[in-house]
PDB file of N, CA and C in Angstrom:
ATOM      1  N   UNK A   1     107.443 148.861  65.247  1.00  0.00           N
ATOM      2  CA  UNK A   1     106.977 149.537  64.049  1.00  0.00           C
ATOM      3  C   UNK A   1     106.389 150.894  64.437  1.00  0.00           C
ATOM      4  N   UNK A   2     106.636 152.161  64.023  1.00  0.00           N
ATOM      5  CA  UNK A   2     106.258 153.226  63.941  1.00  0.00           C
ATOM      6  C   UNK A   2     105.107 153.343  63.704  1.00  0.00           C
ATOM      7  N   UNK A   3     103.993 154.277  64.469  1.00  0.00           N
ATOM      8  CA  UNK A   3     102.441 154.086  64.898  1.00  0.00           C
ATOM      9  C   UNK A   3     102.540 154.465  63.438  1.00  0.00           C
ATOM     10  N   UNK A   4     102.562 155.344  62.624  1.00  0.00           N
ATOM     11  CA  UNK A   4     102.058 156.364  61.552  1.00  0.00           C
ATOM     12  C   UNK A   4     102.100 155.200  61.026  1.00  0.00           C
ATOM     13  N   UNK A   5     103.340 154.642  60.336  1.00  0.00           N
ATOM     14  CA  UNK A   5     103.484 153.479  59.341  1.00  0.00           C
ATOM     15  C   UNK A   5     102.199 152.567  59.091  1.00  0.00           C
ATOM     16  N   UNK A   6     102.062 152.194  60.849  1.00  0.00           N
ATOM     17  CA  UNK A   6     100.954 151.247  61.194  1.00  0.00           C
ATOM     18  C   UNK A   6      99.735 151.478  60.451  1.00  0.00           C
ATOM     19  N   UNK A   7      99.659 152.816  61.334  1.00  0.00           N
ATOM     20  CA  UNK A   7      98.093 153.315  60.150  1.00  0.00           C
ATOM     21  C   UNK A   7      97.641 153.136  59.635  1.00  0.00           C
ATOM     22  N   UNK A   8      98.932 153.887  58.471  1.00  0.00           N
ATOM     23  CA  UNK A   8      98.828 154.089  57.198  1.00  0.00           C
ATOM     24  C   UNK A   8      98.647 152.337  56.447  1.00  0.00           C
ATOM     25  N   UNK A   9      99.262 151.686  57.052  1.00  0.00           N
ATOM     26  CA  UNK A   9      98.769 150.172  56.330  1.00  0.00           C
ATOM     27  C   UNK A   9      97.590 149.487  56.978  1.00  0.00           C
ATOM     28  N   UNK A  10      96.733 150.102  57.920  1.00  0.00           N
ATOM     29  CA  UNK A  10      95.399 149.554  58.316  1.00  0.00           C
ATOM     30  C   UNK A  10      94.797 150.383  57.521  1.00  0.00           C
ATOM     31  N   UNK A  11      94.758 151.812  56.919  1.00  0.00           N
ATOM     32  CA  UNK A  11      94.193 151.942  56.340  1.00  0.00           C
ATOM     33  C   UNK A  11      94.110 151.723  54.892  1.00  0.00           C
ATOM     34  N   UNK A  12      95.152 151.564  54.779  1.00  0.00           N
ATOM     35  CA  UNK A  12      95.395 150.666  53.460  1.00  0.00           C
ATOM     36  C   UNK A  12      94.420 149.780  53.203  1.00  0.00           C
ATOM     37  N   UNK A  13      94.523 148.734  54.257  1.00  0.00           N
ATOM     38  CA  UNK A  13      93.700 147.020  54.675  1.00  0.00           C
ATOM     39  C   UNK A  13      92.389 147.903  54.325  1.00  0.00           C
ATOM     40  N   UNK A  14      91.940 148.307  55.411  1.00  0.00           N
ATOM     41  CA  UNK A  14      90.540 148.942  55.555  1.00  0.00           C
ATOM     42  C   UNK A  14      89.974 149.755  54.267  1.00  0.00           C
ATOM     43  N   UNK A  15      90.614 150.030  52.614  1.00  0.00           N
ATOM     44  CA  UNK A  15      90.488 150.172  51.719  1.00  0.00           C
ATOM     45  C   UNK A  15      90.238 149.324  50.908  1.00  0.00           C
ATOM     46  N   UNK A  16      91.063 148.557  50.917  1.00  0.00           N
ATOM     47  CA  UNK A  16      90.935 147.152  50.164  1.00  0.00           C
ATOM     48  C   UNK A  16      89.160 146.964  50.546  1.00  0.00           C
ATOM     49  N   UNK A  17      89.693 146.460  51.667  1.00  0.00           N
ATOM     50  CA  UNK A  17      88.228 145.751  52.222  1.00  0.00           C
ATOM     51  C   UNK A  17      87.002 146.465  51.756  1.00  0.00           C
ATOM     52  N   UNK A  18      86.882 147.348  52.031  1.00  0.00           N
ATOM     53  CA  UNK A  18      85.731 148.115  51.590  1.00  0.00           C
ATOM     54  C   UNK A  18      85.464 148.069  49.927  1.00  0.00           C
ATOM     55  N   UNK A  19      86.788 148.039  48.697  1.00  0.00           N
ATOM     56  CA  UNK A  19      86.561 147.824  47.518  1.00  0.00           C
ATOM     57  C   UNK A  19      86.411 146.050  47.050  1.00  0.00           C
ATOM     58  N   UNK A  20      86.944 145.207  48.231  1.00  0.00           N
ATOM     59  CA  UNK A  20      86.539 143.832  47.581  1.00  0.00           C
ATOM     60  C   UNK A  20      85.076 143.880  48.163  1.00  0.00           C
ATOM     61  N   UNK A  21      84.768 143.924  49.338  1.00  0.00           N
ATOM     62  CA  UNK A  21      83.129 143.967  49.669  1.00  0.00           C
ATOM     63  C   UNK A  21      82.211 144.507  48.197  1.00  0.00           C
ATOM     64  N   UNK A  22      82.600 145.802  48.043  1.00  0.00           N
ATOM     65  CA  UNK A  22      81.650 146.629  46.664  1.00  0.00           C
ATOM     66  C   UNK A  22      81.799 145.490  45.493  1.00  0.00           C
ATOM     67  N   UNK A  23      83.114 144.691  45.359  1.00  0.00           N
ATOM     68  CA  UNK A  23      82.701 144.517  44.135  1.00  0.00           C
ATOM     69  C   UNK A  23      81.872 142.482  44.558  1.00  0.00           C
ATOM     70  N   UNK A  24      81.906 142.487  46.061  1.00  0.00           N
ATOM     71  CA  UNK A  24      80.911 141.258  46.029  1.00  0.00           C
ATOM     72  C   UNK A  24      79.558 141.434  46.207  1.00  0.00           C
ATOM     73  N   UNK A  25      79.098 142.740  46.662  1.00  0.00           N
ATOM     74  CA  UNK A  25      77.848 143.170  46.655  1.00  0.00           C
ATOM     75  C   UNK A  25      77.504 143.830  44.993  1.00  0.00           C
ATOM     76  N   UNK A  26      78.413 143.960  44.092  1.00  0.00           N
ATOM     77  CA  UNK A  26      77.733 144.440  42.779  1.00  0.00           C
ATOM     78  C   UNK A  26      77.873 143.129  42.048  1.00  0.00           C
ATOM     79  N   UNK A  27      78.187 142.150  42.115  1.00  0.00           N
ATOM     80  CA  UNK A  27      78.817 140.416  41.881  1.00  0.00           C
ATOM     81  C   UNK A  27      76.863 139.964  41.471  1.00  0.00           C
ATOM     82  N   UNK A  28      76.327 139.550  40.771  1.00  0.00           N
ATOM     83  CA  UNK A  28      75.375 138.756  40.382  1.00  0.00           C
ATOM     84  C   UNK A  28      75.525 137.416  40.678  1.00  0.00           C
ATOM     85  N   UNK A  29      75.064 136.948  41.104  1.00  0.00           N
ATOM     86  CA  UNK A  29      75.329 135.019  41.325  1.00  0.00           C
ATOM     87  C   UNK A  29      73.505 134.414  41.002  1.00  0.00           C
ATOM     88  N   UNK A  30      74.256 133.378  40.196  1.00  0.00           N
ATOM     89  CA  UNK A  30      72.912 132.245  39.414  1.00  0.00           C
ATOM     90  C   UNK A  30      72.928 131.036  39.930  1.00  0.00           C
ATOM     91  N   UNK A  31      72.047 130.883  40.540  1.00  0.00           N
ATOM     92  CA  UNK A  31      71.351 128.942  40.876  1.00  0.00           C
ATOM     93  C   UNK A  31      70.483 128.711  39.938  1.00  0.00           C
ATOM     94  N   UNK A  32      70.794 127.298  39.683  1.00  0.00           N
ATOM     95  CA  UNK A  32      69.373 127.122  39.161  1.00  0.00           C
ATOM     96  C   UNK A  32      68.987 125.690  40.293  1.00  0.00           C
ATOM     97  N   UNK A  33      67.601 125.327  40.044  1.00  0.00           N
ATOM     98  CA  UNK A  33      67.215 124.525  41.032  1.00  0.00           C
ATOM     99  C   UNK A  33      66.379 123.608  39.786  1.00  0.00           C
ATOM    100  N   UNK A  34      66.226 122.080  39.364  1.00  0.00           N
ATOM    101  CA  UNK A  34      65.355 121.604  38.954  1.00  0.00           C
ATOM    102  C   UNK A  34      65.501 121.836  37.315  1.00  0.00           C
ATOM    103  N   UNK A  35      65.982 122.400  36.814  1.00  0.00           N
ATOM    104  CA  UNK A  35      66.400 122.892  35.524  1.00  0.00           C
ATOM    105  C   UNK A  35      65.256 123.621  35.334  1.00  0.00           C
ATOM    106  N   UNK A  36      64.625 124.029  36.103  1.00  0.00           N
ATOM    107  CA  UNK A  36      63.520 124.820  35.628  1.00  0.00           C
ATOM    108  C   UNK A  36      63.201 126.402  35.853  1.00  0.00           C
ATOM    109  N   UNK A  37      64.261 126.488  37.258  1.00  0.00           N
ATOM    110  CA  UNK A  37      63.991 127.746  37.799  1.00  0.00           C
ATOM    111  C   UNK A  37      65.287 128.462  37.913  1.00  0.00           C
ATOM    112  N   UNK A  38      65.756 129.161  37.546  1.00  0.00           N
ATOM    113  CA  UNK A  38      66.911 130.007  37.788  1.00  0.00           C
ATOM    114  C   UNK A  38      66.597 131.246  38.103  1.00  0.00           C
ATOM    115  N   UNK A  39      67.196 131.654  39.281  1.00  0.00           N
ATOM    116  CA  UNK A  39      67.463 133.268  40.023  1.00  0.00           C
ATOM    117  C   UNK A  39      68.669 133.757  40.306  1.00  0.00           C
ATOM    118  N   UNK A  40      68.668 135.187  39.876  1.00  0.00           N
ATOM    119  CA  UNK A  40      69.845 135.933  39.836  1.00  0.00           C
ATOM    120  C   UNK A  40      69.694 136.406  41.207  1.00  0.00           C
ATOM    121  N   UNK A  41      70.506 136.856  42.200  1.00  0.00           N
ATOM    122  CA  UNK A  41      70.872 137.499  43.403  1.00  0.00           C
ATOM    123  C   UNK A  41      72.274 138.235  43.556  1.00  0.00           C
ATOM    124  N   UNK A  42      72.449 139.371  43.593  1.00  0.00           N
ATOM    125  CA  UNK A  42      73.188 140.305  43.908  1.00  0.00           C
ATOM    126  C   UNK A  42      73.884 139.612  45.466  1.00  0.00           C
ATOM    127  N   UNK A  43      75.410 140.281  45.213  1.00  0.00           N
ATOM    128  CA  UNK A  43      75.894 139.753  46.912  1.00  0.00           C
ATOM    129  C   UNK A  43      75.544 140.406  47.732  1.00  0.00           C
ATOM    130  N   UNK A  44      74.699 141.319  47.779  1.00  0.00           N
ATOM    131  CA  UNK A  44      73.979 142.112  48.858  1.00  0.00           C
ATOM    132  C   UNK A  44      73.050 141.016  48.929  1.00  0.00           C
ATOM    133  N   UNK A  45      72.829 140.097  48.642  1.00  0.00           N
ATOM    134  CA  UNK A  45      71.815 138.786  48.716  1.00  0.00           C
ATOM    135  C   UNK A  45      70.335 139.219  48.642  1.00  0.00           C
ATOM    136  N   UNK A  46      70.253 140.580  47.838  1.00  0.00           N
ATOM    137  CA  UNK A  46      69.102 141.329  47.085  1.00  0.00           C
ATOM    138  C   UNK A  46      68.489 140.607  45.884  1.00  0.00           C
ATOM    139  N   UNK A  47      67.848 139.809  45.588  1.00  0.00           N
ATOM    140  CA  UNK A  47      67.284 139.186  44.632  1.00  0.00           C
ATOM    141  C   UNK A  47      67.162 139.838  43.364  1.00  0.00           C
ATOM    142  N   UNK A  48      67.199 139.338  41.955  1.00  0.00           N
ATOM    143  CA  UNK A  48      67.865 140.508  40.519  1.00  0.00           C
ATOM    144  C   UNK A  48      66.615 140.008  40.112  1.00  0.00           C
ATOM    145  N   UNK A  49      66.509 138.500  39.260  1.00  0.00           N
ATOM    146  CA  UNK A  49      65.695 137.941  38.722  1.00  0.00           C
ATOM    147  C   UNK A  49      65.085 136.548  39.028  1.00  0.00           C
ATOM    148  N   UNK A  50      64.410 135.656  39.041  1.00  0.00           N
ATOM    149  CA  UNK A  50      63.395 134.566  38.756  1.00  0.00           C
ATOM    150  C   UNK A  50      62.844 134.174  37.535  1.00  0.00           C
ATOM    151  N   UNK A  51      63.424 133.241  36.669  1.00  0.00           N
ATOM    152  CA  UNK A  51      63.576 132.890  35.704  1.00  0.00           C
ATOM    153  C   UNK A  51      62.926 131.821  35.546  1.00  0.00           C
ATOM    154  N   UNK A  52      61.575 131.412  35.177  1.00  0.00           N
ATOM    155  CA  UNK A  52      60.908 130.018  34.668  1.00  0.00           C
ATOM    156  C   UNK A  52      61.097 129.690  33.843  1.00  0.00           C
ATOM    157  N   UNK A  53      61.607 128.466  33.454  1.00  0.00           N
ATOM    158  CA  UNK A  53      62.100 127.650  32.247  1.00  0.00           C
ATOM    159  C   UNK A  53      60.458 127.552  31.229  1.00  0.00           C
ATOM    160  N   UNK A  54      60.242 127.629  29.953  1.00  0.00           N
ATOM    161  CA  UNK A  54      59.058 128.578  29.502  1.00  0.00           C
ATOM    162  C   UNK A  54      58.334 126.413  29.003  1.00  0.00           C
ATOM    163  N   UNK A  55      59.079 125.756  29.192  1.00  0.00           N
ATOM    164  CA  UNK A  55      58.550 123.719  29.254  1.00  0.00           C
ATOM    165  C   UNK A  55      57.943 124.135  30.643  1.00  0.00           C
ATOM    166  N   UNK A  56      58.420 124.793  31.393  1.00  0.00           N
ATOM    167  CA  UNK A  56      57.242 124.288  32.775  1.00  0.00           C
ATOM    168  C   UNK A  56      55.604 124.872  32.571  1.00  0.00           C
ATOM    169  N   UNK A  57      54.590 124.160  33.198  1.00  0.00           N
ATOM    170  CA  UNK A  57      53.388 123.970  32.766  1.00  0.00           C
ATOM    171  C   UNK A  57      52.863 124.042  34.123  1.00  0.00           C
ATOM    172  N   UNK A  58      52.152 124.414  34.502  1.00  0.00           N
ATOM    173  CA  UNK A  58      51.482 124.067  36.175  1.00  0.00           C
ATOM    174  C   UNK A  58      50.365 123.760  35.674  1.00  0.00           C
ATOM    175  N   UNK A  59      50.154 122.228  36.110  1.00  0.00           N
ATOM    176  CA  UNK A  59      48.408 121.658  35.839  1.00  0.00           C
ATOM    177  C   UNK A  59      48.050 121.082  36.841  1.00  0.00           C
ATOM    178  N   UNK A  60      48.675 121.889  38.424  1.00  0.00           N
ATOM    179  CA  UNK A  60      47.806 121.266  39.414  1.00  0.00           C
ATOM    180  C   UNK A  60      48.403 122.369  40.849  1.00  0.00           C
ATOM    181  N   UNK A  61      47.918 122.310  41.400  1.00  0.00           N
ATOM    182  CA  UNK A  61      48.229 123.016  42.935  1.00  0.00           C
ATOM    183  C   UNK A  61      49.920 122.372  43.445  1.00  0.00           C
ATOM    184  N   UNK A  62      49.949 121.347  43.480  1.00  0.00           N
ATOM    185  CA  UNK A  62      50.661 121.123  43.820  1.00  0.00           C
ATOM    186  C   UNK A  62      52.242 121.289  42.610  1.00  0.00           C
ATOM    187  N   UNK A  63      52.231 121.450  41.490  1.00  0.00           N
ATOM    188  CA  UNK A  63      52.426 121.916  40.477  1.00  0.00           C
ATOM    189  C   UNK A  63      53.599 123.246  41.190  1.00  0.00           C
ATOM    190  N   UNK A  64      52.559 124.027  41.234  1.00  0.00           N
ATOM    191  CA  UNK A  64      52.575 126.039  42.014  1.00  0.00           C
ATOM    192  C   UNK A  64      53.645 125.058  43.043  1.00  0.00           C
ATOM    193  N   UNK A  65      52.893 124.311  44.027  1.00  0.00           N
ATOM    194  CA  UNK A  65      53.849 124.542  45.135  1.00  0.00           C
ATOM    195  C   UNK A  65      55.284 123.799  44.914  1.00  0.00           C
ATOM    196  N   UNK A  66      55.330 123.343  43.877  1.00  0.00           N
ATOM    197  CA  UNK A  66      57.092 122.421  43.856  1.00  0.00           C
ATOM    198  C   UNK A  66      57.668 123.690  43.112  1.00  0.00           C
ATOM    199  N   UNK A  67      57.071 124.593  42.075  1.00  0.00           N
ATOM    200  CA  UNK A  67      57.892 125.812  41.756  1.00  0.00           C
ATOM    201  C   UNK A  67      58.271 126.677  43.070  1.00  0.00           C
ATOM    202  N   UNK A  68      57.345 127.152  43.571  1.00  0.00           N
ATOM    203  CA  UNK A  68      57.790 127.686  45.137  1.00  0.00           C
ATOM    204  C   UNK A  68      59.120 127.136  45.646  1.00  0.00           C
ATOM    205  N   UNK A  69      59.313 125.841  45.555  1.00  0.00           N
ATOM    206  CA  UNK A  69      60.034 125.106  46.583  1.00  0.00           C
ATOM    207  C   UNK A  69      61.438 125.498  45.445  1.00  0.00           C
ATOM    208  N   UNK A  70      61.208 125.355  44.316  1.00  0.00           N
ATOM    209  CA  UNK A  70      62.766 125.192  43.584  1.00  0.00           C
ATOM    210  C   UNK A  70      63.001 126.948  43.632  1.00  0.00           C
ATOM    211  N   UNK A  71      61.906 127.816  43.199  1.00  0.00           N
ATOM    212  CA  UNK A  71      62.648 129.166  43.834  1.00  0.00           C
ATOM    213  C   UNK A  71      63.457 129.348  45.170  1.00  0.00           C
ATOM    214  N   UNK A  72      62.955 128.604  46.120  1.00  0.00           N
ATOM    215  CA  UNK A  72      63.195 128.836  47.527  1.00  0.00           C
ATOM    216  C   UNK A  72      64.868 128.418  47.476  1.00  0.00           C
ATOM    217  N   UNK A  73      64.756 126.969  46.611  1.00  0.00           N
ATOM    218  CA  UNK A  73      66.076 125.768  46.535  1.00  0.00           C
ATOM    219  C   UNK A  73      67.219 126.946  45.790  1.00  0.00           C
ATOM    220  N   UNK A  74      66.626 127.052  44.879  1.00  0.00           N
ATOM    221  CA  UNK A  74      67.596 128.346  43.791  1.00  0.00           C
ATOM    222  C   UNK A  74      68.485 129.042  44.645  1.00  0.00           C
ATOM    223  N   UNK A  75      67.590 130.041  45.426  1.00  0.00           N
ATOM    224  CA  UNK A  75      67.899 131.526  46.161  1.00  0.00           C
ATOM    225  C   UNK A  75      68.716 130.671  46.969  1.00  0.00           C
ATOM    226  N   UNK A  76      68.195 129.635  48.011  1.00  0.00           N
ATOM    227  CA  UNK A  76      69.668 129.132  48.800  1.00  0.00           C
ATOM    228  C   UNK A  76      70.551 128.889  48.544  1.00  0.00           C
ATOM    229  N   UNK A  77      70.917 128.681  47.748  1.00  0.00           N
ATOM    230  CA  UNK A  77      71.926 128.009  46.545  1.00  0.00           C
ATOM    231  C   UNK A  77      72.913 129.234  46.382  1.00  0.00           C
ATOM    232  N   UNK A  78      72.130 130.300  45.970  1.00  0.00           N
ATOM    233  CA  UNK A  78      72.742 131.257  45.550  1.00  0.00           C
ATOM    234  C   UNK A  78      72.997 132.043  46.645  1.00  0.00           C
ATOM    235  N   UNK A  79      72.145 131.687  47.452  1.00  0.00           N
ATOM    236  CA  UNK A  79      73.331 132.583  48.865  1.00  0.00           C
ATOM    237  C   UNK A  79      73.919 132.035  49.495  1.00  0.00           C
ATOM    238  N   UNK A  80      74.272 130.645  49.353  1.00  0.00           N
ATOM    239  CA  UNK A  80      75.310 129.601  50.172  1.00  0.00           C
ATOM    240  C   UNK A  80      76.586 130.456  48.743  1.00  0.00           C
ATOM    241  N   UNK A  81      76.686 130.333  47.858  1.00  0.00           N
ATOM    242  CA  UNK A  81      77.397 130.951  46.940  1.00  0.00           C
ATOM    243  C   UNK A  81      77.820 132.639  47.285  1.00  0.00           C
ATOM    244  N   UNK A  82      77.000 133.196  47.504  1.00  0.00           N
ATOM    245  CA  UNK A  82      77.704 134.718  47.983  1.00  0.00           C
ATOM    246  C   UNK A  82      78.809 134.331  49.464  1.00  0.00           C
ATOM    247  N   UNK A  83      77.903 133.328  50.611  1.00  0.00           N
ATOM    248  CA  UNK A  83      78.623 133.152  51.687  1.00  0.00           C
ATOM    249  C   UNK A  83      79.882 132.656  51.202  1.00  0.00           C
ATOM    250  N   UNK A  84      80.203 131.950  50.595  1.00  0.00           N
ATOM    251  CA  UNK A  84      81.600 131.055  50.056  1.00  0.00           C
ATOM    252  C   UNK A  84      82.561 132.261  49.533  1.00  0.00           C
ATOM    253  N   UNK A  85      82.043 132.835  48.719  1.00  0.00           N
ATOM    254  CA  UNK A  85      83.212 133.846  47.731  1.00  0.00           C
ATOM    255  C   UNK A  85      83.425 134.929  48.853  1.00  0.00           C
ATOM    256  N   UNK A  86      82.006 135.476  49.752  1.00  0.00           N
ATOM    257  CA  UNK A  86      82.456 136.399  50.933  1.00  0.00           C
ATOM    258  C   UNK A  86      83.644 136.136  51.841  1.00  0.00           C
ATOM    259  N   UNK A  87      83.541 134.967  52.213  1.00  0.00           N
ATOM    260  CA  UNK A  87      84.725 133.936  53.200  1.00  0.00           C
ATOM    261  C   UNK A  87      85.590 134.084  52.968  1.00  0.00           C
ATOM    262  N   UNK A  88      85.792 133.586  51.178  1.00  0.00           N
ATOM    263  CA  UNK A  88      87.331 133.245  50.583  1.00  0.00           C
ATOM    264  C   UNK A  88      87.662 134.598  50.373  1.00  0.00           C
ATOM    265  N   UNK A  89      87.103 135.774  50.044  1.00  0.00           N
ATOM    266  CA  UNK A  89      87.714 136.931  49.478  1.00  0.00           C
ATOM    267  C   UNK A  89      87.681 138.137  50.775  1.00  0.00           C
ATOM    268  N   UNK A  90      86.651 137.687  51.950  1.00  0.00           N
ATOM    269  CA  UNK A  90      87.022 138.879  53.226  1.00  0.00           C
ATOM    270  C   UNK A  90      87.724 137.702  54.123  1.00  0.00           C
ATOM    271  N   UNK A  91      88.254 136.277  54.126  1.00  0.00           N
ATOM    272  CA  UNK A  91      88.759 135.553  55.287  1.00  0.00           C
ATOM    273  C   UNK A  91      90.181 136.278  55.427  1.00  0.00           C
ATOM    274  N   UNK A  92      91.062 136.776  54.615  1.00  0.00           N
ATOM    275  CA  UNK A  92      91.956 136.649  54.766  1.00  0.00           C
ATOM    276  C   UNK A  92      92.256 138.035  55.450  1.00  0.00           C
ATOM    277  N   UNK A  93      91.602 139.463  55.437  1.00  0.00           N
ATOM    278  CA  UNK A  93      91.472 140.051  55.942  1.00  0.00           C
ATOM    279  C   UNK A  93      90.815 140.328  58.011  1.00  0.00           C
ATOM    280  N   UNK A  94      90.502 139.384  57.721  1.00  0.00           N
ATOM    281  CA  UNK A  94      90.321 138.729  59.330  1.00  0.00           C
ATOM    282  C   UNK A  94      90.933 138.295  59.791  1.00  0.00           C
ATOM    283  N   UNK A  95      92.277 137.381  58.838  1.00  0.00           N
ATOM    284  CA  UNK A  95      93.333 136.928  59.702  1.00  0.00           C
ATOM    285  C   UNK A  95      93.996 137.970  59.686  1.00  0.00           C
ATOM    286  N   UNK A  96      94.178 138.819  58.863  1.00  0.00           N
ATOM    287  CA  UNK A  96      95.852 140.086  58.904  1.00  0.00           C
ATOM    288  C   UNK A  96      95.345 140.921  60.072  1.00  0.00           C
ATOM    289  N   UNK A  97      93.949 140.956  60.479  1.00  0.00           N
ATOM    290  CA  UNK A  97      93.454 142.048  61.859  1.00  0.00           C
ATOM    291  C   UNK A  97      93.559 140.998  63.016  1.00  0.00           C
ATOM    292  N   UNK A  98      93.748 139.909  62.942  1.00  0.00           N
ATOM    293  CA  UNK A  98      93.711 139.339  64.332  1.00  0.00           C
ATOM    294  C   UNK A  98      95.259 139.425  64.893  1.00  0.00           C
ATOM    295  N   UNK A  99      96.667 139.477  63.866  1.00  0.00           N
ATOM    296  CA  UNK A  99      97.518 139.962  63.817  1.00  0.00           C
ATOM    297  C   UNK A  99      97.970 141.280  64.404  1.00  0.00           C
ATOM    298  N   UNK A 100      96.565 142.192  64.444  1.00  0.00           N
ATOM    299  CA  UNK A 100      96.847 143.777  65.677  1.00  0.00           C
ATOM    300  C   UNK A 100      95.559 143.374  66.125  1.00  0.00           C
ATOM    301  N   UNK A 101      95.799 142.640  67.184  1.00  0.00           N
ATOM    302  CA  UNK A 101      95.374 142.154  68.658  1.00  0.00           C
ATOM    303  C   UNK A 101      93.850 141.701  68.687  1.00  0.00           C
ATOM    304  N   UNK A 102      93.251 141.229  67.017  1.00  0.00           N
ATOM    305  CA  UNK A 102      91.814 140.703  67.284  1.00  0.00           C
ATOM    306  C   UNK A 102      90.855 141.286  66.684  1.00  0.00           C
ATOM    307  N   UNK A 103      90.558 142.364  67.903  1.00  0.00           N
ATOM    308  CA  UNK A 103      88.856 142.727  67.769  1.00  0.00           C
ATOM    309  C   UNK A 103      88.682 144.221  66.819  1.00  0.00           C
ATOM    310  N   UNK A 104      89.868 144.768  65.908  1.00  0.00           N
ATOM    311  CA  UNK A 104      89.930 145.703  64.934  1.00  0.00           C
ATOM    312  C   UNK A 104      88.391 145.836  64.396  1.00  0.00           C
ATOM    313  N   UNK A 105      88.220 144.140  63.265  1.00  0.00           N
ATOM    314  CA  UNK A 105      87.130 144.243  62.488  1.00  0.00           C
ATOM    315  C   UNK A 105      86.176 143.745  63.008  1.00  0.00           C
TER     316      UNK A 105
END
């Protein structure tokens, strides 16, 4: 295959990639944890919102700390969710570069 050709279709690849990344870092993703707590997170895994279900009541310390825990539960949730759609939508681009000899990306 003719180097130019080559290039011109890595840089092709290397376009793509850069516009599916943008649109998983502008992508919002929602967990909720407990039915009580829902958080929005950007795929930059930048946190949007924290959402308390307006039935929850805290009438004790320990109260505070199980909300803590379902924010915490939420946000993982929601970034095990960015990791998944990142995988499925940049994996395949990792295989077409291991195709010119690997260590490209």
């Amino acid at each position: 295959m003719n180097q130019q050709v080559l290039l011109r279709k890595l840089q092709k690849m290397q376009k793509e990639m850069e516009e599916t990344q943008k649109a998983i870092d502008e992508t919002v993703f929602q967990a909720t944890a407990g039915g009580v707590v829902t958080v929005e997170v950007y795929g930059t895994k930048e946190l949007k919102a924290v959402k308390v279900s307006d039935d929850f009541e805290a009438e004790s310390k320990e109260d505070l700390e199980m909300l803590g825990e379902m924010i915490v539960a939420a946000s993982n949730e929601a970034y095990k969710q960015i990791d998944k759609t990142t995988q499925e939508k940049m994996g395949k681009y990792s295989a077409l570069a291991g195709g010119f000899g690997g260590g490209l990306f």
